[in-house]
N, C-alpha and C. Protein backbone atom coordinates (compact mmCIF):
# COMPACT_ATOMS: atom_id res chain seq x y z
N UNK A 1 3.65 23.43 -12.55
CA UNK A 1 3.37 22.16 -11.86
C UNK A 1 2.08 21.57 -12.44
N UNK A 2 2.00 20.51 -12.50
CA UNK A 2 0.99 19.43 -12.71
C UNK A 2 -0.35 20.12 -12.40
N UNK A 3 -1.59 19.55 -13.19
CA UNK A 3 -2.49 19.73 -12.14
C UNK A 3 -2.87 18.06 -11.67
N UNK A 4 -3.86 18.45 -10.47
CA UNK A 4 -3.75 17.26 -9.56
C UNK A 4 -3.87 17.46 -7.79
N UNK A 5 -3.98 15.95 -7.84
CA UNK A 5 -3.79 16.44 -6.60
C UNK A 5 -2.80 17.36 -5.62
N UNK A 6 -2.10 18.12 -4.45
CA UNK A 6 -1.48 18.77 -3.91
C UNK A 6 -1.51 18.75 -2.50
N UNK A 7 -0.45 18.79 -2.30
CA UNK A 7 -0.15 18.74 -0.60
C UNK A 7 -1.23 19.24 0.18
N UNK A 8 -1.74 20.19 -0.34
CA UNK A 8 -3.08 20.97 0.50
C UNK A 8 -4.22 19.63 0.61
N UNK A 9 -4.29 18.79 0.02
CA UNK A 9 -5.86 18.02 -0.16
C UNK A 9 -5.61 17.29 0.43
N UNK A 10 -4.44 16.79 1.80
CA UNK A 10 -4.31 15.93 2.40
C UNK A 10 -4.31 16.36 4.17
N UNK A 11 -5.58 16.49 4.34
CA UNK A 11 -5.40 17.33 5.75
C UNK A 11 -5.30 15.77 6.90
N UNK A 12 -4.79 16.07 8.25
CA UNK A 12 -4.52 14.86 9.11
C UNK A 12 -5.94 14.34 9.59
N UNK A 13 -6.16 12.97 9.77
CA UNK A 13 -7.37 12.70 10.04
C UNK A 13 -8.19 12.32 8.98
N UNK A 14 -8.26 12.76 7.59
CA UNK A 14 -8.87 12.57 6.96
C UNK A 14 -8.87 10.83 6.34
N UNK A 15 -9.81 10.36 5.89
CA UNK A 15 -10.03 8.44 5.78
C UNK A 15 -10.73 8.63 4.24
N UNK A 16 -9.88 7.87 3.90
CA UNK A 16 -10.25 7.43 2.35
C UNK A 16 -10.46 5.68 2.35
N UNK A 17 -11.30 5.40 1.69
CA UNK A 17 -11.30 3.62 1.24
C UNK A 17 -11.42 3.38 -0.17
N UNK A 18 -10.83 2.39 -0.25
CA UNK A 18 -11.01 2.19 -2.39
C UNK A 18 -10.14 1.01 -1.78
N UNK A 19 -10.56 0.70 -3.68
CA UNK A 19 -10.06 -0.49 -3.66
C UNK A 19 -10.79 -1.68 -4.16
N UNK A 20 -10.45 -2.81 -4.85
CA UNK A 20 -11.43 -3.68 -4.95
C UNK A 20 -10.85 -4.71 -5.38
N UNK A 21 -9.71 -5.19 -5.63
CA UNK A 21 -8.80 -6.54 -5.68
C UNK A 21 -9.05 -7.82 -5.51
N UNK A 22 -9.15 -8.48 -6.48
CA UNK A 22 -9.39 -9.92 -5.90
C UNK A 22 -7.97 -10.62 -6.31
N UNK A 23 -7.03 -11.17 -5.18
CA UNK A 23 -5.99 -11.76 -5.31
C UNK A 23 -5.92 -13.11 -6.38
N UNK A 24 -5.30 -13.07 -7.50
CA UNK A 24 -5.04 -13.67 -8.58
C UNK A 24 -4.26 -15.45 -7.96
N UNK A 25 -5.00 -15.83 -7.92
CA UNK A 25 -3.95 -17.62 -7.54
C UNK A 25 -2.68 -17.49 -8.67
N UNK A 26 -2.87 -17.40 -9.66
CA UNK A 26 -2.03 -17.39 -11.22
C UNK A 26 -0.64 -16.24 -10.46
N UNK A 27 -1.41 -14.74 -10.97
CA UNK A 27 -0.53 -13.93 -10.14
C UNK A 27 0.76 -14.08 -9.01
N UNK A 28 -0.13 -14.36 -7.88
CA UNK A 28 0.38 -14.60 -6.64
C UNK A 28 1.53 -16.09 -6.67
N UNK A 29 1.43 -16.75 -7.54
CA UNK A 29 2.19 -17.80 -7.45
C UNK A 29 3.59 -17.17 -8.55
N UNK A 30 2.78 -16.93 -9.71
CA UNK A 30 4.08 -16.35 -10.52
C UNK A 30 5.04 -15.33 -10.01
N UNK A 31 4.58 -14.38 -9.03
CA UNK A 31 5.45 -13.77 -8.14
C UNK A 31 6.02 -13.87 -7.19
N UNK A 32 5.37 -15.09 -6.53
CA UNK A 32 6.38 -15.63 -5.28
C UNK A 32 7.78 -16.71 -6.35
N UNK A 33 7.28 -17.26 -7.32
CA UNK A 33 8.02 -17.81 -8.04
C UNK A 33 9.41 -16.89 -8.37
N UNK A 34 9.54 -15.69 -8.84
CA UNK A 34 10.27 -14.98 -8.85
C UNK A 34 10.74 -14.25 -7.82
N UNK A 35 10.04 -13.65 -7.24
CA UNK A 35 10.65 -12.76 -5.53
C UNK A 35 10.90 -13.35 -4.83
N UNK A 36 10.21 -14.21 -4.35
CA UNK A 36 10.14 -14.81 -2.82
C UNK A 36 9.74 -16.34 -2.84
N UNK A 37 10.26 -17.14 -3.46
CA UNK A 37 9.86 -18.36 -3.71
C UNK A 37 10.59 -19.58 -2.35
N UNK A 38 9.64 -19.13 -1.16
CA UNK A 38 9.75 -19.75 -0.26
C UNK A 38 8.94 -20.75 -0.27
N UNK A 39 9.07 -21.91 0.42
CA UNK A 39 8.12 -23.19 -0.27
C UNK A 39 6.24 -22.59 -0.12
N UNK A 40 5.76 -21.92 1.44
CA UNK A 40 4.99 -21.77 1.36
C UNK A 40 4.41 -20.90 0.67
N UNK A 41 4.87 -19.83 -0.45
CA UNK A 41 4.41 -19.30 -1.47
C UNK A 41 4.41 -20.06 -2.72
N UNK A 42 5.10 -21.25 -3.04
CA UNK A 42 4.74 -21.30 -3.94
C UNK A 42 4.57 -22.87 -4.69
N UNK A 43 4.08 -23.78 -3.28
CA UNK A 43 3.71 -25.04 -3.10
C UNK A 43 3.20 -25.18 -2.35
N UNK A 44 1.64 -26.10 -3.10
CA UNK A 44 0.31 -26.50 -2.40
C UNK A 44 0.90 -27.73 -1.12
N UNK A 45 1.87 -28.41 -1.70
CA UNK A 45 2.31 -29.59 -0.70
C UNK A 45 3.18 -29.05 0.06
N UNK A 46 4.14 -28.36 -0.15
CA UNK A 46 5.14 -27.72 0.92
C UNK A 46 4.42 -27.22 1.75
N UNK A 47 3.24 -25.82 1.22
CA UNK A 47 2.89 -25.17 2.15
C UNK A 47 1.82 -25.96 2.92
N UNK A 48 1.54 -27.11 3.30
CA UNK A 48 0.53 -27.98 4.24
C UNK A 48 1.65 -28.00 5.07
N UNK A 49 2.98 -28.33 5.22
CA UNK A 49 4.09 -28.69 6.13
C UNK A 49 4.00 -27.25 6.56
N UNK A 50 3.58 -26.15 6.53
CA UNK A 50 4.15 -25.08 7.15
C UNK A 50 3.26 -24.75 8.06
N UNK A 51 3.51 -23.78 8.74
CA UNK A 51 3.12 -23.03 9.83
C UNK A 51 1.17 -22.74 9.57
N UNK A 52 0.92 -22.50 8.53
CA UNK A 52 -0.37 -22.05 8.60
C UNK A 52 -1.16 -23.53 7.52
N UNK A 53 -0.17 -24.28 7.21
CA UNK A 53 -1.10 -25.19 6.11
C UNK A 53 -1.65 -25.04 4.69
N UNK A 54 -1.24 -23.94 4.66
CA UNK A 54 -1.55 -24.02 3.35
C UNK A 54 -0.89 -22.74 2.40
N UNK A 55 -1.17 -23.23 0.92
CA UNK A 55 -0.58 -21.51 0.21
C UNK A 55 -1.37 -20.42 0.21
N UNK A 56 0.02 -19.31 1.00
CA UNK A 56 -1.01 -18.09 1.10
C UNK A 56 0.47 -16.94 0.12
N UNK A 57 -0.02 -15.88 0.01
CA UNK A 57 0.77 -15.11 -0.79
C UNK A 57 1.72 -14.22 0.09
N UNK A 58 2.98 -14.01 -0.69
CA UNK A 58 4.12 -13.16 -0.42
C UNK A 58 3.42 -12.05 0.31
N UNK A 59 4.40 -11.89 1.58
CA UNK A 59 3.43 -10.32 1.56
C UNK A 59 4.05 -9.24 1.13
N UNK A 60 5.35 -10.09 0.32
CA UNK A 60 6.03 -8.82 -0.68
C UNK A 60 4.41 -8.55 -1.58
N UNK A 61 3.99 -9.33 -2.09
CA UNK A 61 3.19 -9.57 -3.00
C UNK A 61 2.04 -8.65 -2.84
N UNK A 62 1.74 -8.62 -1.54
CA UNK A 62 0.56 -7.39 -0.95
C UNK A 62 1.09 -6.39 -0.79
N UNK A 63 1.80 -5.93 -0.53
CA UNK A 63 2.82 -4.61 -0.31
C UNK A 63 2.74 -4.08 -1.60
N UNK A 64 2.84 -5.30 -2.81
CA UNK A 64 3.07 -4.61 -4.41
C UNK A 64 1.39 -4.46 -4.69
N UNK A 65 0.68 -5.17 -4.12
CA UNK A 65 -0.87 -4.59 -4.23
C UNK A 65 -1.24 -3.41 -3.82
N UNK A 66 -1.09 -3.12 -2.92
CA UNK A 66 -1.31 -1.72 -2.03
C UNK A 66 -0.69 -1.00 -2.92
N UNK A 67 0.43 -0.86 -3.34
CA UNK A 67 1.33 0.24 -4.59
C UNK A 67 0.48 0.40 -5.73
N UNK A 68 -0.27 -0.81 -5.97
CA UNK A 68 -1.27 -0.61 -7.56
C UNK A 68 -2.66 0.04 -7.06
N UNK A 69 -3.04 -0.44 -6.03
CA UNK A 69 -4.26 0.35 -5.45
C UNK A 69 -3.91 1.68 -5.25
N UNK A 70 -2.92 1.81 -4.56
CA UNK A 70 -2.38 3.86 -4.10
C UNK A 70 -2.43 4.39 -5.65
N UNK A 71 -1.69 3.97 -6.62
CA UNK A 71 -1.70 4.51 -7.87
C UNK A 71 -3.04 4.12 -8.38
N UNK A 72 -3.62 3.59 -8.72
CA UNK A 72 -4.65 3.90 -9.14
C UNK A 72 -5.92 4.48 -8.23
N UNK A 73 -5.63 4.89 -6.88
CA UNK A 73 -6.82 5.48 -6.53
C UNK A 73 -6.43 7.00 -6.50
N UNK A 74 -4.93 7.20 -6.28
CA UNK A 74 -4.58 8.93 -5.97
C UNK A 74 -2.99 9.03 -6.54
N UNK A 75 -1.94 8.34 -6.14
CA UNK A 75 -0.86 8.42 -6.74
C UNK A 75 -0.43 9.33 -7.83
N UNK A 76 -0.92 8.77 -8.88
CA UNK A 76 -0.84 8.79 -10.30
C UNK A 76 -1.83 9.90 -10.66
N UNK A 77 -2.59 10.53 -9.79
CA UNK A 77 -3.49 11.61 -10.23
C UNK A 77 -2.78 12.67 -9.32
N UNK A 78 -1.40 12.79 -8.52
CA UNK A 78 -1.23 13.48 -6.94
C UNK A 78 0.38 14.27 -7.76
N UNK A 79 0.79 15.31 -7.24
CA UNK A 79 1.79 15.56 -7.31
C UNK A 79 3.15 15.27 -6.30
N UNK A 80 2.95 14.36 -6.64
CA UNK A 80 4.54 13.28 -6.16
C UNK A 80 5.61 13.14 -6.43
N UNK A 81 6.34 13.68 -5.40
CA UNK A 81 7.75 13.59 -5.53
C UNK A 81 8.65 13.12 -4.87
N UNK A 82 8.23 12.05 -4.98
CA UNK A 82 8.89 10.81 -4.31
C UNK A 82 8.17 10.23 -3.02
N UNK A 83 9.59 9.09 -2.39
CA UNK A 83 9.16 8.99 -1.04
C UNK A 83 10.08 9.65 -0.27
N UNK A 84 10.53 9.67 0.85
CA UNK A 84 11.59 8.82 1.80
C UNK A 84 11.83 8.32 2.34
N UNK A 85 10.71 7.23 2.37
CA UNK A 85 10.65 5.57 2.62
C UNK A 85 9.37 5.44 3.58
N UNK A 86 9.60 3.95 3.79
CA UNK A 86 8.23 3.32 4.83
C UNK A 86 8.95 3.39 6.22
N UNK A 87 8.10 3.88 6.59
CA UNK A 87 8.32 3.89 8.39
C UNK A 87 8.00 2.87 9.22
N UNK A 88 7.08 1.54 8.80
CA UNK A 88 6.75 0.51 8.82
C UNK A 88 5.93 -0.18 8.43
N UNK A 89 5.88 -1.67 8.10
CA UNK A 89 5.25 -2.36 7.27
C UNK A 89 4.90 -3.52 8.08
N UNK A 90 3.59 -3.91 8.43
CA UNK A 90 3.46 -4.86 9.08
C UNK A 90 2.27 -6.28 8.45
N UNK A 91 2.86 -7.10 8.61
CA UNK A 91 1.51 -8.42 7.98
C UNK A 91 1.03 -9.21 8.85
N UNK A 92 0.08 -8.77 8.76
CA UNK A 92 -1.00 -9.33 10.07
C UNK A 92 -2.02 -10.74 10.25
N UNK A 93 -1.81 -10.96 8.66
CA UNK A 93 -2.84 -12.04 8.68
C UNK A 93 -2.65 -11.99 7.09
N UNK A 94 -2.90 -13.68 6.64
CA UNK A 94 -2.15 -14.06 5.61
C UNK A 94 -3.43 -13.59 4.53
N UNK A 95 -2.44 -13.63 3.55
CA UNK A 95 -3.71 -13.25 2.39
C UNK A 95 -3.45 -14.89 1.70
N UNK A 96 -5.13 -15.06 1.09
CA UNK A 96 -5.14 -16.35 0.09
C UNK A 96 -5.38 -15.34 -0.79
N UNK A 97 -5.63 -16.76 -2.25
CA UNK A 97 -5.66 -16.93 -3.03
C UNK A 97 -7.42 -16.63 -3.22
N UNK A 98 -8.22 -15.54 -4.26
CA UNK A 98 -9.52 -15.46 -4.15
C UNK A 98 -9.78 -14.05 -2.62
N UNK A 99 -8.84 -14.21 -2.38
CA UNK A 99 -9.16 -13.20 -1.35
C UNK A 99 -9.65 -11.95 -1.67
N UNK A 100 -10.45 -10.49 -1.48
CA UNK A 100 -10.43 -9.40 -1.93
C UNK A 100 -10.21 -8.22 -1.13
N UNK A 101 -9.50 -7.45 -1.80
CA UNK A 101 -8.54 -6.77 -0.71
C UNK A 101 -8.82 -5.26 -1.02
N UNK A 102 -9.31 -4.52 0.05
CA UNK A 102 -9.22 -3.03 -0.21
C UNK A 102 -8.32 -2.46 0.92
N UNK A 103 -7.93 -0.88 0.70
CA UNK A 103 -7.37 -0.02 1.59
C UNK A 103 -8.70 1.31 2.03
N UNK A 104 -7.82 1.07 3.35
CA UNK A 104 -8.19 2.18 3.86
C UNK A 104 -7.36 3.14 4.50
N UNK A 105 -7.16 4.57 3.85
CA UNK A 105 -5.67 4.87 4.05
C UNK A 105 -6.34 6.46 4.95
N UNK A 106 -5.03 6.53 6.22
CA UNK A 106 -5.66 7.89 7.07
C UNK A 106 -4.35 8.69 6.69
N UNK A 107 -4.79 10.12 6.51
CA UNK A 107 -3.48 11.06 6.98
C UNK A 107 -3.49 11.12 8.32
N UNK A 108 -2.00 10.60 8.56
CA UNK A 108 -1.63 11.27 10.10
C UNK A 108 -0.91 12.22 9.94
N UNK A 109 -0.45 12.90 9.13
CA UNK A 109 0.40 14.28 9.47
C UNK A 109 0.39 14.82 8.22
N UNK A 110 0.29 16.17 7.88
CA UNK A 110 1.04 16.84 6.80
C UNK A 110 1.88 18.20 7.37
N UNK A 111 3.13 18.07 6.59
CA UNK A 111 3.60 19.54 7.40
C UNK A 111 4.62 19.87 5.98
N UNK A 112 4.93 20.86 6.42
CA UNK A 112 5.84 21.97 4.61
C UNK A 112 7.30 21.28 5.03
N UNK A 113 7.95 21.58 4.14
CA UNK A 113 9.45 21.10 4.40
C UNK A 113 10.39 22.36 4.45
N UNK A 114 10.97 22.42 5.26
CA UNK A 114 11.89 23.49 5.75
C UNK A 114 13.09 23.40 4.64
N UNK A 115 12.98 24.71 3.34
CA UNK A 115 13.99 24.77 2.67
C UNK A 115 13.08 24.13 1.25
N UNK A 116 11.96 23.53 1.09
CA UNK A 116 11.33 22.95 0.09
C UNK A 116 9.99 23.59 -0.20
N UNK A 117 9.75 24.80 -0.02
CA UNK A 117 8.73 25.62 -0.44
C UNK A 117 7.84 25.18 -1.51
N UNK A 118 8.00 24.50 -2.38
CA UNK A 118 7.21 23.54 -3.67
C UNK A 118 6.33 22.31 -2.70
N UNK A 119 6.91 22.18 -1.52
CA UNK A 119 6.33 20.52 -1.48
C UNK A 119 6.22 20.63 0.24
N UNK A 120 5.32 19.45 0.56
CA UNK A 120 5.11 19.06 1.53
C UNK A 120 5.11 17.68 1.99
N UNK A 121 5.22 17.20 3.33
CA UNK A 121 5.41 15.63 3.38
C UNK A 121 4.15 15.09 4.00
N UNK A 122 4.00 14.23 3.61
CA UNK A 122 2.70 13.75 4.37
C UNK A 122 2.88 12.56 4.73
N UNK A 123 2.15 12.50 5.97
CA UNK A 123 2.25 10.84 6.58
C UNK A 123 1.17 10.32 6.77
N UNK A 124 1.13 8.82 5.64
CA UNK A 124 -0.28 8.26 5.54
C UNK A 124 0.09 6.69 6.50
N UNK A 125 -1.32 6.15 6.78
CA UNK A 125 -1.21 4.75 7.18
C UNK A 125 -2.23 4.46 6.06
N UNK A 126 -1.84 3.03 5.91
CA UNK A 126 -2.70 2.43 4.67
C UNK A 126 -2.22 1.20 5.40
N UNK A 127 -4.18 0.81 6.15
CA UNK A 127 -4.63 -0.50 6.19
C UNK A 127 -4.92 -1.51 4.85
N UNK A 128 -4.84 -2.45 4.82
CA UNK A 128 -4.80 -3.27 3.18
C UNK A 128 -6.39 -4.46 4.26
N UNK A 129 -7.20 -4.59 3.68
CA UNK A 129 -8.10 -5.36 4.49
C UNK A 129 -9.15 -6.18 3.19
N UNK A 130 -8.96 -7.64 4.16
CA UNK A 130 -9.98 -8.43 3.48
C UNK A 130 -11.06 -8.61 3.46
N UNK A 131 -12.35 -9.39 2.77
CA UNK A 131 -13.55 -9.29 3.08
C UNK A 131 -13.82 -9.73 4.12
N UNK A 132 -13.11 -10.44 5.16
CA UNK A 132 -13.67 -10.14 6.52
C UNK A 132 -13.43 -9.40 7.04
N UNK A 133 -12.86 -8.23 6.59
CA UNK A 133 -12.82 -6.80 7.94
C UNK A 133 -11.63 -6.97 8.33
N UNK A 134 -10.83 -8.09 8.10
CA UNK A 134 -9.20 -8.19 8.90
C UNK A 134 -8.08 -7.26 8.11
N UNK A 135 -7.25 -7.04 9.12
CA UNK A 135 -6.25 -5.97 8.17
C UNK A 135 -5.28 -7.26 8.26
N UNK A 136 -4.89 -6.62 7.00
CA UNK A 136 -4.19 -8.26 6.86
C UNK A 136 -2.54 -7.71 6.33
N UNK A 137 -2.61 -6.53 6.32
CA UNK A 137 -1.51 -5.54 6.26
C UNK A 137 -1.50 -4.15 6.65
N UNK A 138 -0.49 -3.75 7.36
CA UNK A 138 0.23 -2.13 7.89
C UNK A 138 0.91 -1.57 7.31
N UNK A 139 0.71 -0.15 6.49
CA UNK A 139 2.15 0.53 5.95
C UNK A 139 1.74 1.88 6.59
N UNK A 140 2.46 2.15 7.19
CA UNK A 140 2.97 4.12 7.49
C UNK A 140 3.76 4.03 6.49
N UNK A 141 4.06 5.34 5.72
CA UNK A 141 5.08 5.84 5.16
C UNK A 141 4.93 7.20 4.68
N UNK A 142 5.87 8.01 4.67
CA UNK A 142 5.50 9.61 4.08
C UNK A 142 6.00 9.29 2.36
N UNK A 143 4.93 10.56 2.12
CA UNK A 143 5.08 10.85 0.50
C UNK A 143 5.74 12.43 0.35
N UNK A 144 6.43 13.03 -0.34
CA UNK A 144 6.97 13.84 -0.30
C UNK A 144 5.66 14.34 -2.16
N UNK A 145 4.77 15.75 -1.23
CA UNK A 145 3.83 16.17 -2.37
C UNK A 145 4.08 17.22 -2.41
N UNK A 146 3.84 17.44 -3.87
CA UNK A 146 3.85 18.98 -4.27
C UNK A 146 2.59 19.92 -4.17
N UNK A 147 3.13 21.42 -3.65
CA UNK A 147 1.75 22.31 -3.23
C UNK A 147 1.50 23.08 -4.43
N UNK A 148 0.55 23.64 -4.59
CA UNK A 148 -0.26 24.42 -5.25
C UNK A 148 0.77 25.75 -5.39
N UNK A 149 0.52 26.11 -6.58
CA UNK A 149 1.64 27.19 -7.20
C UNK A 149 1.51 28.30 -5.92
N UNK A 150 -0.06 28.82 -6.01
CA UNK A 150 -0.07 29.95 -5.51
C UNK A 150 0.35 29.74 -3.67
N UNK A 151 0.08 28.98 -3.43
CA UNK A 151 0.41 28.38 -2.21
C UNK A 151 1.70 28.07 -1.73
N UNK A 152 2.72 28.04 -2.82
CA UNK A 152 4.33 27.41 -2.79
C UNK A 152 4.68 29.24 -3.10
């Protein structure tokens, strides 16, 4: 197995923050253009007719931020094997354009998998928050990690 991170380094309770994003206007438009090209993602004049007045970004678009922040703060250094999905995803408050966005992600659970002796699941929340302190996104979801040889 990899070295890296391991199911063991994720005890419950524990709070990590990283992060340092500043939401791309360019970005954020070229991707609502393709994903989600609802008027208020991806028109300055449409989105004045909408609900909040103005263009703010997909929150597919933050959801795919939070994925580049997780990988580059632990992901991609973690022994991961897979997911089995988000348990929920919530958007709380719109992200602009210039905005800067970090996480702050808690373990709420780790436990072994019955029949999966290599791995363990863990259940993180990852707040996504702007420079005013607002969470401006919710994800629970478990990661399915791999343990330490001597430990598996």
């Amino acid at each position: 197995m990899p070295a890296g991170l391991a199911f063991e380094d994720f005890r419950p309770g524990d709070v990590a923050e990283y992060g340092d994003l500043v939401v791309d206007r360019a970005d954020m438009l070229d991707f609502a253009r393709e994903f989600d090209p609802q008027p208020m993602h991806v028109s300055e004049e449409a989105a004045r007719g909408s609900m909040l007045g103005e263009l703010i970004a997909s929150g597919w678009y933050t959801a795919a931020l939070l994925m580049r922040m997780n990988c580059d703060e632990f992901l991609l250094d973690a022994r991961s094997l897979g997911s089995p999905g988000v348990d929920s995803l919530e958007w709380r408050a719109p992200v602009r354009a210039g905005d800067r966005l970090t996480v702050r992600r808690e373990v709420l659970s780790a436990r072994r998998v019955p029949g999966r002796p290599e791995a363990g699941l863990v259940k993180f929340r990852f707040d996504v928050v702007n420079q005013d302190g607002a969470v401006v996104m919710r994800q629970v979801s478990q990661k399915l990690i791999g343990r330490r040889a001597e430990a598996a």
